[in-house]
Structure formats: C-alpha cells, structure tokens
PDB file of N, CA and C in Angstrom:
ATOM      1  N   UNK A   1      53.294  31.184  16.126  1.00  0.00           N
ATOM      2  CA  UNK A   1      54.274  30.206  15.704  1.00  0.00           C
ATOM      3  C   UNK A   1      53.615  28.887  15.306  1.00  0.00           C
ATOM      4  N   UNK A   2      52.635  28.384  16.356  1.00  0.00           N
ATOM      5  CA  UNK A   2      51.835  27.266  15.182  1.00  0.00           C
ATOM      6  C   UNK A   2      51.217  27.654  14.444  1.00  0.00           C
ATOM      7  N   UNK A   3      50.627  28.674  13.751  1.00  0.00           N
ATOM      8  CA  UNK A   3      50.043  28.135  12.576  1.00  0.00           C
ATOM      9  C   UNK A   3      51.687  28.108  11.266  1.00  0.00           C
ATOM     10  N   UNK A   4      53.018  28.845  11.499  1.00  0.00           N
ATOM     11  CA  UNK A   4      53.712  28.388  10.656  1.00  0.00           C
ATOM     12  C   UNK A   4      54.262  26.939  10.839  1.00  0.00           C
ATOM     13  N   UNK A   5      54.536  26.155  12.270  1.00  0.00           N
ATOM     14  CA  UNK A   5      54.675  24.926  11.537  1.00  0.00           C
ATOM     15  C   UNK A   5      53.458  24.342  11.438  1.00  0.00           C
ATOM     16  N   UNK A   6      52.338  24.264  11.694  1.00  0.00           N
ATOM     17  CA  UNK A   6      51.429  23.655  10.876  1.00  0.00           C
ATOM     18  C   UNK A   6      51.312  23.688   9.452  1.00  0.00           C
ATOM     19  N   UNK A   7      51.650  24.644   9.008  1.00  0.00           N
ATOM     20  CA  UNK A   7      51.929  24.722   7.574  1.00  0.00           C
ATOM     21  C   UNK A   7      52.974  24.006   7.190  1.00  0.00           C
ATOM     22  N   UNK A   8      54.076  24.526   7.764  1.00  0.00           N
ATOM     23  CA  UNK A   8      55.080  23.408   7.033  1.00  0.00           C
ATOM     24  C   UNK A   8      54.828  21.614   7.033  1.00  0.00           C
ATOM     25  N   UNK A   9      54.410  21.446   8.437  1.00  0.00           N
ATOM     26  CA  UNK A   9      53.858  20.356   8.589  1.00  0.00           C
ATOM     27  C   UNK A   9      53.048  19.705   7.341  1.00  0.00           C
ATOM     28  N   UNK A  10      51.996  20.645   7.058  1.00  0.00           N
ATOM     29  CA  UNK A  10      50.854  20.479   5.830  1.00  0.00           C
ATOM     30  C   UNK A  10      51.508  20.152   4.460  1.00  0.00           C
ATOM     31  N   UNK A  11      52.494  20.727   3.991  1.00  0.00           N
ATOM     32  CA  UNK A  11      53.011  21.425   2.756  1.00  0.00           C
ATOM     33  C   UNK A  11      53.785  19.922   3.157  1.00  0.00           C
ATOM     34  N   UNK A  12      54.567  19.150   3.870  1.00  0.00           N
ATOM     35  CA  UNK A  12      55.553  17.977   4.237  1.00  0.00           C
ATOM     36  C   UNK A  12      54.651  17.164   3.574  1.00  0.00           C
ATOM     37  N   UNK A  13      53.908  16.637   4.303  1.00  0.00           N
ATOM     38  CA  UNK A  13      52.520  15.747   4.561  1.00  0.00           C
ATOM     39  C   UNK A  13      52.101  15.933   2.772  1.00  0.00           C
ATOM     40  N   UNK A  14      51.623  16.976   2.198  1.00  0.00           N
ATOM     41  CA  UNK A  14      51.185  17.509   1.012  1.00  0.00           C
ATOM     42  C   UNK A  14      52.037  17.003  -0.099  1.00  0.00           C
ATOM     43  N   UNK A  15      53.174  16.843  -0.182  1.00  0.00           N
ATOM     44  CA  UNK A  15      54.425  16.550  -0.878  1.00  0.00           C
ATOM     45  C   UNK A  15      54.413  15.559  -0.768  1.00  0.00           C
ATOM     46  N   UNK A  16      54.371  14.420   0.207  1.00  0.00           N
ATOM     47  CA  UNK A  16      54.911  13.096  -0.033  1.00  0.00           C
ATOM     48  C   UNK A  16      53.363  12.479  -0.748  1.00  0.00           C
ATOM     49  N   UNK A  17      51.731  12.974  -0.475  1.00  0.00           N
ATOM     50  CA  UNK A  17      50.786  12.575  -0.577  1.00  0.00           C
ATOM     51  C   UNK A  17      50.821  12.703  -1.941  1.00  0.00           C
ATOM     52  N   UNK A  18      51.492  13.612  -2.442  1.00  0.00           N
ATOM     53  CA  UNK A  18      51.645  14.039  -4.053  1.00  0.00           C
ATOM     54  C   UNK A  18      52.214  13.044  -4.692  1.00  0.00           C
ATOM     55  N   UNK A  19      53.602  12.486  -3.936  1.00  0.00           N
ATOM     56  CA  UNK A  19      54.418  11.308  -4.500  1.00  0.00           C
ATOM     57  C   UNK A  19      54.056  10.143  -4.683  1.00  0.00           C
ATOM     58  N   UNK A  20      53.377   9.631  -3.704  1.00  0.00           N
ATOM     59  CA  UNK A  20      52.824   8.369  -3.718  1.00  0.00           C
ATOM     60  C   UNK A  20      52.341   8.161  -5.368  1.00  0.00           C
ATOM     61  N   UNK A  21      51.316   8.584  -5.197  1.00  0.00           N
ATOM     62  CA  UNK A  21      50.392   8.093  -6.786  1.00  0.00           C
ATOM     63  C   UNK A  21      51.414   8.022  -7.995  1.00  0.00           C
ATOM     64  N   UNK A  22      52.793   8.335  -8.004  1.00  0.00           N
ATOM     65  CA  UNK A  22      53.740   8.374  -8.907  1.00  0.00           C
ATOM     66  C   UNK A  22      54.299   6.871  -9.025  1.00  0.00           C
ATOM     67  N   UNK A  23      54.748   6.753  -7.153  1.00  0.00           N
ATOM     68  CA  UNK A  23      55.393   5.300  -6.880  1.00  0.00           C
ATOM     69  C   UNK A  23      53.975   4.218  -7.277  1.00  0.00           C
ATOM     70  N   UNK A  24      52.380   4.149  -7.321  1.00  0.00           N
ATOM     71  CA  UNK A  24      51.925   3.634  -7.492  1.00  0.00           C
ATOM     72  C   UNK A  24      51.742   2.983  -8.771  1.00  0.00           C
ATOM     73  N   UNK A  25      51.818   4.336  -9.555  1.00  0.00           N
ATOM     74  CA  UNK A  25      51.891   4.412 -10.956  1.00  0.00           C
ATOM     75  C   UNK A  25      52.623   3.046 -11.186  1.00  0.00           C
ATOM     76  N   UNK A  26      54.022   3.663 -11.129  1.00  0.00           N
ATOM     77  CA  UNK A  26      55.459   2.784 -11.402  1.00  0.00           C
ATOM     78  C   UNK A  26      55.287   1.436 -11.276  1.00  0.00           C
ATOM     79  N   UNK A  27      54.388   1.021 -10.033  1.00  0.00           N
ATOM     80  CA  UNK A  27      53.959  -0.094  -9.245  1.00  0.00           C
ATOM     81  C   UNK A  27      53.530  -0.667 -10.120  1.00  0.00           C
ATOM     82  N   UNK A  28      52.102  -0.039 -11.024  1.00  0.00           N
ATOM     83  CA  UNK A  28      51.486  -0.611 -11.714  1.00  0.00           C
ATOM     84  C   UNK A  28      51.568  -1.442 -12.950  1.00  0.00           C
ATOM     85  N   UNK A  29      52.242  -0.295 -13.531  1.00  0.00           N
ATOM     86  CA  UNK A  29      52.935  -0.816 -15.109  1.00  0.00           C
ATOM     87  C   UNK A  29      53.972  -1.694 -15.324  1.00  0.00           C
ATOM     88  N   UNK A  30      54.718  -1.231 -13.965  1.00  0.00           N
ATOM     89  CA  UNK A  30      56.228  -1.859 -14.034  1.00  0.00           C
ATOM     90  C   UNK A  30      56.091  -3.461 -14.135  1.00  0.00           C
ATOM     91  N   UNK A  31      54.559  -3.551 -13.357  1.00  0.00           N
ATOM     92  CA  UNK A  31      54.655  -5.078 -12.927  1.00  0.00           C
ATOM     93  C   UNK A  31      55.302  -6.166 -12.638  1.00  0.00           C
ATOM     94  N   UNK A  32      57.045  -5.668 -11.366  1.00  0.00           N
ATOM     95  CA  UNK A  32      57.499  -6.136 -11.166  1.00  0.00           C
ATOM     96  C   UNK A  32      58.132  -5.408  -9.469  1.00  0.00           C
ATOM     97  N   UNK A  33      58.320  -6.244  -8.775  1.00  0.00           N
ATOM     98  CA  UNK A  33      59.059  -5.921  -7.209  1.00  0.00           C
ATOM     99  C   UNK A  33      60.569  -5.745  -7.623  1.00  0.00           C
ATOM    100  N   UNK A  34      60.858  -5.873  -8.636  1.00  0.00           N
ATOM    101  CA  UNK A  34      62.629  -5.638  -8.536  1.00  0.00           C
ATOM    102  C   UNK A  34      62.800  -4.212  -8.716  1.00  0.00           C
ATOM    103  N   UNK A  35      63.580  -3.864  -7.745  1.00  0.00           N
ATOM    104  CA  UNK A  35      64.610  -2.500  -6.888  1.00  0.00           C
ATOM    105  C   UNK A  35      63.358  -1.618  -5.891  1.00  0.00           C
ATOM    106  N   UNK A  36      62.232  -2.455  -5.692  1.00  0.00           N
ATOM    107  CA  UNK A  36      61.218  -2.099  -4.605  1.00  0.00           C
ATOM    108  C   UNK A  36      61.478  -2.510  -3.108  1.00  0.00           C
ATOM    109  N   UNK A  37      61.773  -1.380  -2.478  1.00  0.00           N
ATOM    110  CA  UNK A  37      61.532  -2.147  -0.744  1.00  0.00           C
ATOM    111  C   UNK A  37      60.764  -1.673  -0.103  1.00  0.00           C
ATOM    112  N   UNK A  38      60.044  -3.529   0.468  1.00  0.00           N
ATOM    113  CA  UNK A  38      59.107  -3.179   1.203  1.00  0.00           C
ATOM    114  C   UNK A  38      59.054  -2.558   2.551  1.00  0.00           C
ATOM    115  N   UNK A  39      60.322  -3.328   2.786  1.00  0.00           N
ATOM    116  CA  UNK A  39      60.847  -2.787   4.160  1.00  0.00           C
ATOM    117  C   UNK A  39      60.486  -1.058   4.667  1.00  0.00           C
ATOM    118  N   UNK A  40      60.899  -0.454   3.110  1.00  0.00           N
ATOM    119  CA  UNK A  40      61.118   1.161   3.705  1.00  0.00           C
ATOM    120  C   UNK A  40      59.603   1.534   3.425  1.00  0.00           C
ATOM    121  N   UNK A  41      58.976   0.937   2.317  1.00  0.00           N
ATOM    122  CA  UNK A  41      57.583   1.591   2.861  1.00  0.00           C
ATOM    123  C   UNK A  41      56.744   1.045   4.251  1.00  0.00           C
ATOM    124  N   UNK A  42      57.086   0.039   4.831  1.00  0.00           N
ATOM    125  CA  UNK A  42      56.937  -0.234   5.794  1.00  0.00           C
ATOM    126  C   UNK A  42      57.005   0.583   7.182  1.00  0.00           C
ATOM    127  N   UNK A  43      58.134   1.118   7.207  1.00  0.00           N
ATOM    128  CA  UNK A  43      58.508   1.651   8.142  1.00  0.00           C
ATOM    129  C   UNK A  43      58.143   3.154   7.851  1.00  0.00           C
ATOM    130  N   UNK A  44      57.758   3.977   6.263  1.00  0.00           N
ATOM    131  CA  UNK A  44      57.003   4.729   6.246  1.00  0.00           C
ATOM    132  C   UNK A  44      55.644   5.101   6.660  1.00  0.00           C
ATOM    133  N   UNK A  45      54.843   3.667   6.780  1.00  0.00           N
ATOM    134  CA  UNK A  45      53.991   3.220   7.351  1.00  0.00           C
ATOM    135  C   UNK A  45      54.071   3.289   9.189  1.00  0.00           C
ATOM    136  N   UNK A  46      54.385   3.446   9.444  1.00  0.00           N
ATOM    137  CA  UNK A  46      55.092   3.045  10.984  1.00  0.00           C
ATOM    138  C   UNK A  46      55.127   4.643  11.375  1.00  0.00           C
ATOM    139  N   UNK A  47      56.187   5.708  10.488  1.00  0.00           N
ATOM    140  CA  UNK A  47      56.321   6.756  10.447  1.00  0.00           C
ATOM    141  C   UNK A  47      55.033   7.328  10.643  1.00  0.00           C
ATOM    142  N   UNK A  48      54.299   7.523   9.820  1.00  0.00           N
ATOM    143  CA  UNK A  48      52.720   7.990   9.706  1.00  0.00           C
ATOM    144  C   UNK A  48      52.131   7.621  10.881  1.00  0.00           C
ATOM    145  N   UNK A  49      51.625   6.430  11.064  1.00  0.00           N
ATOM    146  CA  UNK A  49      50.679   6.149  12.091  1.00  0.00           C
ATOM    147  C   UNK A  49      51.604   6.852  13.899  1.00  0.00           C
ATOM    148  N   UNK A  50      52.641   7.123  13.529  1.00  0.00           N
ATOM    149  CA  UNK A  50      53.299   8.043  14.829  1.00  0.00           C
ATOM    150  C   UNK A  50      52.902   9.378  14.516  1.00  0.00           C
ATOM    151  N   UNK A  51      52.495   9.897  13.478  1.00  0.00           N
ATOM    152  CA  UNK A  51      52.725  11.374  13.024  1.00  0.00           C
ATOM    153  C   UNK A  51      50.577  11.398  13.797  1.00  0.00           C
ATOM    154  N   UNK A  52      50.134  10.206  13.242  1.00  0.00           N
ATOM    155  CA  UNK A  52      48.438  10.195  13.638  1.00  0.00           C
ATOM    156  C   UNK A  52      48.490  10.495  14.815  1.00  0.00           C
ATOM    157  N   UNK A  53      48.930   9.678  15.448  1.00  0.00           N
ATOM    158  CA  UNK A  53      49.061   9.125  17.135  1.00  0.00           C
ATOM    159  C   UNK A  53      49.201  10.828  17.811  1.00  0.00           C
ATOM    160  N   UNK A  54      50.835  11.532  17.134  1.00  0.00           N
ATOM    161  CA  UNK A  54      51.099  12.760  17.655  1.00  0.00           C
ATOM    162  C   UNK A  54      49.785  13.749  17.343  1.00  0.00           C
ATOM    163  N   UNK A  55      49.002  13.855  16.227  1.00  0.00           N
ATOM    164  CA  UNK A  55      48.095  14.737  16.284  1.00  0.00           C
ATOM    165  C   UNK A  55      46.365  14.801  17.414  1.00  0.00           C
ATOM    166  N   UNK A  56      46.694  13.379  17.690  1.00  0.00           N
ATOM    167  CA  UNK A  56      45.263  12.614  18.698  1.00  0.00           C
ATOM    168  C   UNK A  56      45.586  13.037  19.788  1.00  0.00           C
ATOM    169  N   UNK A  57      46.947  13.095  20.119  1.00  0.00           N
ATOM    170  CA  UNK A  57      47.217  13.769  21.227  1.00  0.00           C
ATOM    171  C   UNK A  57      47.296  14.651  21.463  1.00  0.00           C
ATOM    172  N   UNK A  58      47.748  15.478  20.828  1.00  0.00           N
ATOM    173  CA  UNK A  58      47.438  17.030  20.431  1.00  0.00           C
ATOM    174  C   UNK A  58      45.966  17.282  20.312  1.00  0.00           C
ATOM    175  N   UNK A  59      45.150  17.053  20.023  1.00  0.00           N
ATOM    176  CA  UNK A  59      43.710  17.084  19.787  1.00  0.00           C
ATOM    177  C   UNK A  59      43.173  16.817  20.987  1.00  0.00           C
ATOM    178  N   UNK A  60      43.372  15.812  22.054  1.00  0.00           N
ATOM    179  CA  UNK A  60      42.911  15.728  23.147  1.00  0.00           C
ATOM    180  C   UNK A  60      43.636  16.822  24.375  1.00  0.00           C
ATOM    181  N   UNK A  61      44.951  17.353  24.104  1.00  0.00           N
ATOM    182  CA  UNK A  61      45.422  18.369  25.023  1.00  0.00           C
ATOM    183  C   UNK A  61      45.118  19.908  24.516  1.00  0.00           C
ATOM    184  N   UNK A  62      44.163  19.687  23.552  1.00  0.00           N
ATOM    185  CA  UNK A  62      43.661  21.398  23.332  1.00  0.00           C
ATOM    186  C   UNK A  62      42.769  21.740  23.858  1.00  0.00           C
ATOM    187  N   UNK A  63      42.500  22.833  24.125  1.00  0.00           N
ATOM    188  CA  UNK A  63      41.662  23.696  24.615  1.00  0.00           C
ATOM    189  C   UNK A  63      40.448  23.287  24.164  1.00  0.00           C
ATOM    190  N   UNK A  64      40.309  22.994  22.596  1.00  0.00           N
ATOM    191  CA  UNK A  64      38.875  23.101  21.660  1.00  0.00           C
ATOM    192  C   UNK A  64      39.421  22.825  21.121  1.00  0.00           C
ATOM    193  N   UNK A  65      38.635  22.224  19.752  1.00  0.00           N
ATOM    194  CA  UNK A  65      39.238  21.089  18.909  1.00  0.00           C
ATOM    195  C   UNK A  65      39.449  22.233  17.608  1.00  0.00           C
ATOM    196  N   UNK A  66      38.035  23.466  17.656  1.00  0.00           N
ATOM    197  CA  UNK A  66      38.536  24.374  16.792  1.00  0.00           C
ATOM    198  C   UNK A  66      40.187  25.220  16.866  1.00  0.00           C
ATOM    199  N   UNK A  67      40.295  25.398  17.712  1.00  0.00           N
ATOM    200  CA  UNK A  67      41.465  26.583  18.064  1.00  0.00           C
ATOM    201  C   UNK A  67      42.743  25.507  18.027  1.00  0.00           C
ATOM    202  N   UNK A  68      43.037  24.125  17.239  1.00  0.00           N
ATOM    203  CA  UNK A  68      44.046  23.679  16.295  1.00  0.00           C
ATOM    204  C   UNK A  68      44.043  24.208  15.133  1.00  0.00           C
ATOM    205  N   UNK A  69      42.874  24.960  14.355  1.00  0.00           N
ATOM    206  CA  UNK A  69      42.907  25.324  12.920  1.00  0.00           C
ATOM    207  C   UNK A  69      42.780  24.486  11.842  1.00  0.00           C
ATOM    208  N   UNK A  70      42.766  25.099  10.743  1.00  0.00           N
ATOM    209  CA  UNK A  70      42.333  24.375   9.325  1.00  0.00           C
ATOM    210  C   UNK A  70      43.429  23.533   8.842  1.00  0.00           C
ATOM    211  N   UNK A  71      44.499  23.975   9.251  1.00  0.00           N
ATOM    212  CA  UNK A  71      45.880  23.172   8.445  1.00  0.00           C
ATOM    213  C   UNK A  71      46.421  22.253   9.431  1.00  0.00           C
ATOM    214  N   UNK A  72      45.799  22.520  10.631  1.00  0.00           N
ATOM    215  CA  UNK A  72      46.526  21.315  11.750  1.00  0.00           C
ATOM    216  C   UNK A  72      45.265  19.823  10.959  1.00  0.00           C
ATOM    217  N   UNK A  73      44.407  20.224  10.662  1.00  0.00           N
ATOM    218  CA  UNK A  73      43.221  19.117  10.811  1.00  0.00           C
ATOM    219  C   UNK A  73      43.349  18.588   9.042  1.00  0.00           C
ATOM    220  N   UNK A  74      43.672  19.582   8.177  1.00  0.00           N
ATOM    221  CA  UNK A  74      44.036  19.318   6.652  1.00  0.00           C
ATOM    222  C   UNK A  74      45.685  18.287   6.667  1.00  0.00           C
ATOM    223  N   UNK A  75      46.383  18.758   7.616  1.00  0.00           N
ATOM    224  CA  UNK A  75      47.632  18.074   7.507  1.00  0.00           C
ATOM    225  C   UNK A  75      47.139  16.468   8.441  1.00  0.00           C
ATOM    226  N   UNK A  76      46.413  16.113   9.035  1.00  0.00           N
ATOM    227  CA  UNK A  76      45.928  14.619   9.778  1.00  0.00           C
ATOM    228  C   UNK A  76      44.938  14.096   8.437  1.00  0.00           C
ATOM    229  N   UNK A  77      44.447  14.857   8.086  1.00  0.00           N
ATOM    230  CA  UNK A  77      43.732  14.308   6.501  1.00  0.00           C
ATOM    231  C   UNK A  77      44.371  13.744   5.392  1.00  0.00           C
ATOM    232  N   UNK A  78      45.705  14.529   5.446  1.00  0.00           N
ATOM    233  CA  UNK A  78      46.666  13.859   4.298  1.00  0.00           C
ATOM    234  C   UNK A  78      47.608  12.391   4.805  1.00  0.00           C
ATOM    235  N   UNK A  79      47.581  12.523   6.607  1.00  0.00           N
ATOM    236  CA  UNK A  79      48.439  11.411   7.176  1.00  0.00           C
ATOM    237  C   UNK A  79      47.731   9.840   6.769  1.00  0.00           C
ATOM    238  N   UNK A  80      46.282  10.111   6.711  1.00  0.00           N
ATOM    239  CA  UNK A  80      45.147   8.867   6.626  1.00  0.00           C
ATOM    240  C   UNK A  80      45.483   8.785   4.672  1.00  0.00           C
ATOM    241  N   UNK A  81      45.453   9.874   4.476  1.00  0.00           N
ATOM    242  CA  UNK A  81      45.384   9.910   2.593  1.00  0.00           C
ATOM    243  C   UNK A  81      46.991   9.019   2.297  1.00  0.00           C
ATOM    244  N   UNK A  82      48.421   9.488   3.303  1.00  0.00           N
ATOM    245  CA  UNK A  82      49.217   9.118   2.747  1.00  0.00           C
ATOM    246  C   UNK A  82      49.573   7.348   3.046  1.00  0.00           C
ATOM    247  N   UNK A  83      49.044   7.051   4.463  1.00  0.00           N
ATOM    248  CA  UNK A  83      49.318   5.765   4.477  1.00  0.00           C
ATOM    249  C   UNK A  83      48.176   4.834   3.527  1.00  0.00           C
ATOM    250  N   UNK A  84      46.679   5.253   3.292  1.00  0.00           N
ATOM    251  CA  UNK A  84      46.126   4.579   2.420  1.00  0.00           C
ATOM    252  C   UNK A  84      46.779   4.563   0.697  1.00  0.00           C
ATOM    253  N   UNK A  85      47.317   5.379   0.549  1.00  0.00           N
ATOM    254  CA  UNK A  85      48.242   5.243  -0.876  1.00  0.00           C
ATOM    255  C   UNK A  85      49.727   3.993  -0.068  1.00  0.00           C
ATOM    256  N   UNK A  86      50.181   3.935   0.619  1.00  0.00           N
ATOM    257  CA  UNK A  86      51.243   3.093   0.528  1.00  0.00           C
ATOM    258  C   UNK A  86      51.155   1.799   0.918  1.00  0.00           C
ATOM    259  N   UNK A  87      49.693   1.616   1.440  1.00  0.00           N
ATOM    260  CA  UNK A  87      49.004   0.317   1.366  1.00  0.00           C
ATOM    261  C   UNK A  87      48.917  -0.233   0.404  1.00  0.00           C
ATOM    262  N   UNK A  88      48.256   0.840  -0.721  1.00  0.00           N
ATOM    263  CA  UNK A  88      48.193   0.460  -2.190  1.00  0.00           C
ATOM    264  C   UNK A  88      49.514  -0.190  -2.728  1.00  0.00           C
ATOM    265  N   UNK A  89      50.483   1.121  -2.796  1.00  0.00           N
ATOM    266  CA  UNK A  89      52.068   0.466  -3.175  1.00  0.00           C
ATOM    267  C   UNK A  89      52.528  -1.012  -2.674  1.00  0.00           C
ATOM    268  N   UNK A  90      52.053  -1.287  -1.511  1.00  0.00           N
ATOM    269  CA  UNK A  90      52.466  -2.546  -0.851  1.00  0.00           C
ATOM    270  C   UNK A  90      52.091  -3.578  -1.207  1.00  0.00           C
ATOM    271  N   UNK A  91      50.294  -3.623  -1.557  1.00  0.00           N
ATOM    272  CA  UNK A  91      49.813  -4.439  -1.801  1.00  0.00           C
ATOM    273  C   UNK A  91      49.976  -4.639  -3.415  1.00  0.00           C
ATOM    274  N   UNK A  92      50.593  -3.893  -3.923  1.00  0.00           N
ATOM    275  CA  UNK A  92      51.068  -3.878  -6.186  1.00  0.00           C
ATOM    276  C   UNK A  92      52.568  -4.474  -5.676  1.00  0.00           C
ATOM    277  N   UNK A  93      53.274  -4.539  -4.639  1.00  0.00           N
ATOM    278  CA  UNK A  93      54.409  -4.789  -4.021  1.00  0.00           C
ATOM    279  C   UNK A  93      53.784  -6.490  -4.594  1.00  0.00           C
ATOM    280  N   UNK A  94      53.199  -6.814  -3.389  1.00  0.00           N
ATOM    281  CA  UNK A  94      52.637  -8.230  -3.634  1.00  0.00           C
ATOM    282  C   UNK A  94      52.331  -8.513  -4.991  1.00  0.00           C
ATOM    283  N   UNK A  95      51.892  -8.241  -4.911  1.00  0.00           N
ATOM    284  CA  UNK A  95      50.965  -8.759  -6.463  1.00  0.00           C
ATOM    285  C   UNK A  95      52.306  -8.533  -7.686  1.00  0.00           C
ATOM    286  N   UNK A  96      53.519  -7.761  -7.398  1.00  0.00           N
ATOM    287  CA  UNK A  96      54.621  -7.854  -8.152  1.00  0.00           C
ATOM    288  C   UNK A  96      55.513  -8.922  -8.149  1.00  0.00           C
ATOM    289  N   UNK A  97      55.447  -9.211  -6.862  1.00  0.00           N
ATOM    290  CA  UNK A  97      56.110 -10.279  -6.087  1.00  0.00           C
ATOM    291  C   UNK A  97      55.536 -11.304  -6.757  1.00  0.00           C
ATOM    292  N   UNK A  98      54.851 -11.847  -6.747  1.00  0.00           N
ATOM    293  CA  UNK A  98      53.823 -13.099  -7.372  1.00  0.00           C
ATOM    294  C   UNK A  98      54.101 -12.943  -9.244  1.00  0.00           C
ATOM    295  N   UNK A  99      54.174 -11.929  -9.566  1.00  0.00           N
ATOM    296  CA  UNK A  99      54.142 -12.065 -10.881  1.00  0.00           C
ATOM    297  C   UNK A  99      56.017 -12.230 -11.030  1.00  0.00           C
ATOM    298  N   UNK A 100      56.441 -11.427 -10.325  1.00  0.00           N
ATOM    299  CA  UNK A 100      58.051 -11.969 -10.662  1.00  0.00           C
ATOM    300  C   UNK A 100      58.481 -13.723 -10.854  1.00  0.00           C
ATOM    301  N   UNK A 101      58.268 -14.032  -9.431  1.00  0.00           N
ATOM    302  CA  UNK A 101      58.297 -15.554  -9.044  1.00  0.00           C
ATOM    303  C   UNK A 101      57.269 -16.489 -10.235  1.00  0.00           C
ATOM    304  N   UNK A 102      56.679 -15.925 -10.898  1.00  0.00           N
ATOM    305  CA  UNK A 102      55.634 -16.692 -11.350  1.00  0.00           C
ATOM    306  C   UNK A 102      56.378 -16.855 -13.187  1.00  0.00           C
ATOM    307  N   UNK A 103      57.046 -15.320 -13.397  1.00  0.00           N
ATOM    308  CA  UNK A 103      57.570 -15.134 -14.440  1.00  0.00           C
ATOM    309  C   UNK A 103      59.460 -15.856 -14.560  1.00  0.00           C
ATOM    310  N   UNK A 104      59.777 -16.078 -13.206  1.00  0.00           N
ATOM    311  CA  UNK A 104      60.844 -16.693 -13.431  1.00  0.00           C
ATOM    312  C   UNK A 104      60.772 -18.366 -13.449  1.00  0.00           C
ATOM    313  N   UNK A 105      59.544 -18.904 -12.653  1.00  0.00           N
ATOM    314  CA  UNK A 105      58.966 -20.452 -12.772  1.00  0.00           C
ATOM    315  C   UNK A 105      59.006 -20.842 -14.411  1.00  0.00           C
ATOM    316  N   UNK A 106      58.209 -19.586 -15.213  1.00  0.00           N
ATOM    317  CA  UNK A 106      58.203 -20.077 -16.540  1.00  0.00           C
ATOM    318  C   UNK A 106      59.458 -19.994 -17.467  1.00  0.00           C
ATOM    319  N   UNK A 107      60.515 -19.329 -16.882  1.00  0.00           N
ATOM    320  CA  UNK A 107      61.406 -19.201 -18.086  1.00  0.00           C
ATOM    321  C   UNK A 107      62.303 -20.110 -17.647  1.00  0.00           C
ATOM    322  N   UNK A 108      62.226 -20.992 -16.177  1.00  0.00           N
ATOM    323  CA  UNK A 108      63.481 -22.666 -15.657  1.00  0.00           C
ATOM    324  C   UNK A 108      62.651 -23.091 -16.755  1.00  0.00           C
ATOM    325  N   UNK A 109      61.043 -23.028 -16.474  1.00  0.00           N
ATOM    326  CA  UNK A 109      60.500 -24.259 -17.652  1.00  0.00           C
ATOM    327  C   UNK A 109      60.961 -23.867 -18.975  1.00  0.00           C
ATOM    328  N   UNK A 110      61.010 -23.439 -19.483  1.00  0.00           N
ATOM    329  CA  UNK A 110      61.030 -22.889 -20.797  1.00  0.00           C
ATOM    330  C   UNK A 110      62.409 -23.354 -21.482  1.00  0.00           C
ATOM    331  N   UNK A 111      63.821 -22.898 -20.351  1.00  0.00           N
ATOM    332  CA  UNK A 111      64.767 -23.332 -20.370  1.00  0.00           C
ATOM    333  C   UNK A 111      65.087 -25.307 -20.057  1.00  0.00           C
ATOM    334  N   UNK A 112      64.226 -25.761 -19.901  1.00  0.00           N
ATOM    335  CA  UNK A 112      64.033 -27.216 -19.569  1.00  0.00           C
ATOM    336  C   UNK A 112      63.735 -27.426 -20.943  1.00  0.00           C
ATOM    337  N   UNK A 113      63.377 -26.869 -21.626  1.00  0.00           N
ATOM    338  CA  UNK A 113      62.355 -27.626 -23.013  1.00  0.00           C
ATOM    339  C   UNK A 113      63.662 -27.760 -23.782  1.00  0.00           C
TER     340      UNK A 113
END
C-alpha cells in the first residue's frame, strides 16, 4: 500500500511542480501583481514546508532510509523543487508590485501635465 500512495503522492507533488513555471511565466511577461495573491502562494509555501517536515519524519521513523523507496525520496525532491519555484513567483510578485506602483506614480504625473 505505500508504494501506491507514494506514487500518488509523487504524481500530486509532480503536477503542481509542472504548474509553477507556467504561473512564473505569466509572472514574467505580465509584469504586473494585478489579480496575483500573495497571500495564497504564501500559504502554499507553508503547505510544502509541512509536506518536508512530514517526510523528515518519516525518514527518521524508518527502518533504513533505503526501504522508503525511489518515489518516497523523488516526491521530497519535487517538495524543495516546488517551493523554490514559488519563491520565484513571489519574488516577480515583488518586483510586479514595484512596477505597478511605479507605473501608476507616472500616469497622476502625466495626468498633472
């Protein structure tokens, strides 16, 4: 029975790690924070580092670190892969943020002229 939810686990983990680079994308070009929340990647963030936490513990109550398997240790690989992508998102978050505020400073001025 674990190695099927480890898989599903993997294939979860696998899917959202897939998504990210999409939302980054978006991040990038869009070059703007409007209809972005930080809040929820935040707390996606939060999510993950509980999903780490649950596998360290699991890792320290096994028998051997081998006899978790390839997909228990591939699915903690994607948890580190998925919160370093939503760092990214967060930090294009910022840097959207700054260009919004920066792009609405110029158009009061603009509207002043």
């Amino acid at each position: 029975m674990n190695g099927i939810t480890d898989l599903l686990e993997a294939l979860m983990i696998i899917c959202f790690g897939l998504s990210w680079p999409i939302s980054i994308r978006k991040s990038w070009f869009a070059r703007t924070a409007k209809g972005k929340s930080v809040f929820f990647e935040v707390f996606i963030v939060i999510g993950y580092i509980f999903g780490i936490i649950r596998k360290f513990i699991l890792i320290n109550q096994a028998e051997s670190a081998a006899s978790l398997g390839f997909l228990f240790y591939f699915a903690l690989a994607f948890y580190f892969i998925n919160v370093i992508e939503i760092t990214i998102d967060i930090l294009l978050w910022v840097r959207n943020t700054r260009l919004d505020k920066a792009a609405e400073r110029a158009s009061k001025k603009a509207v002043k002229q």
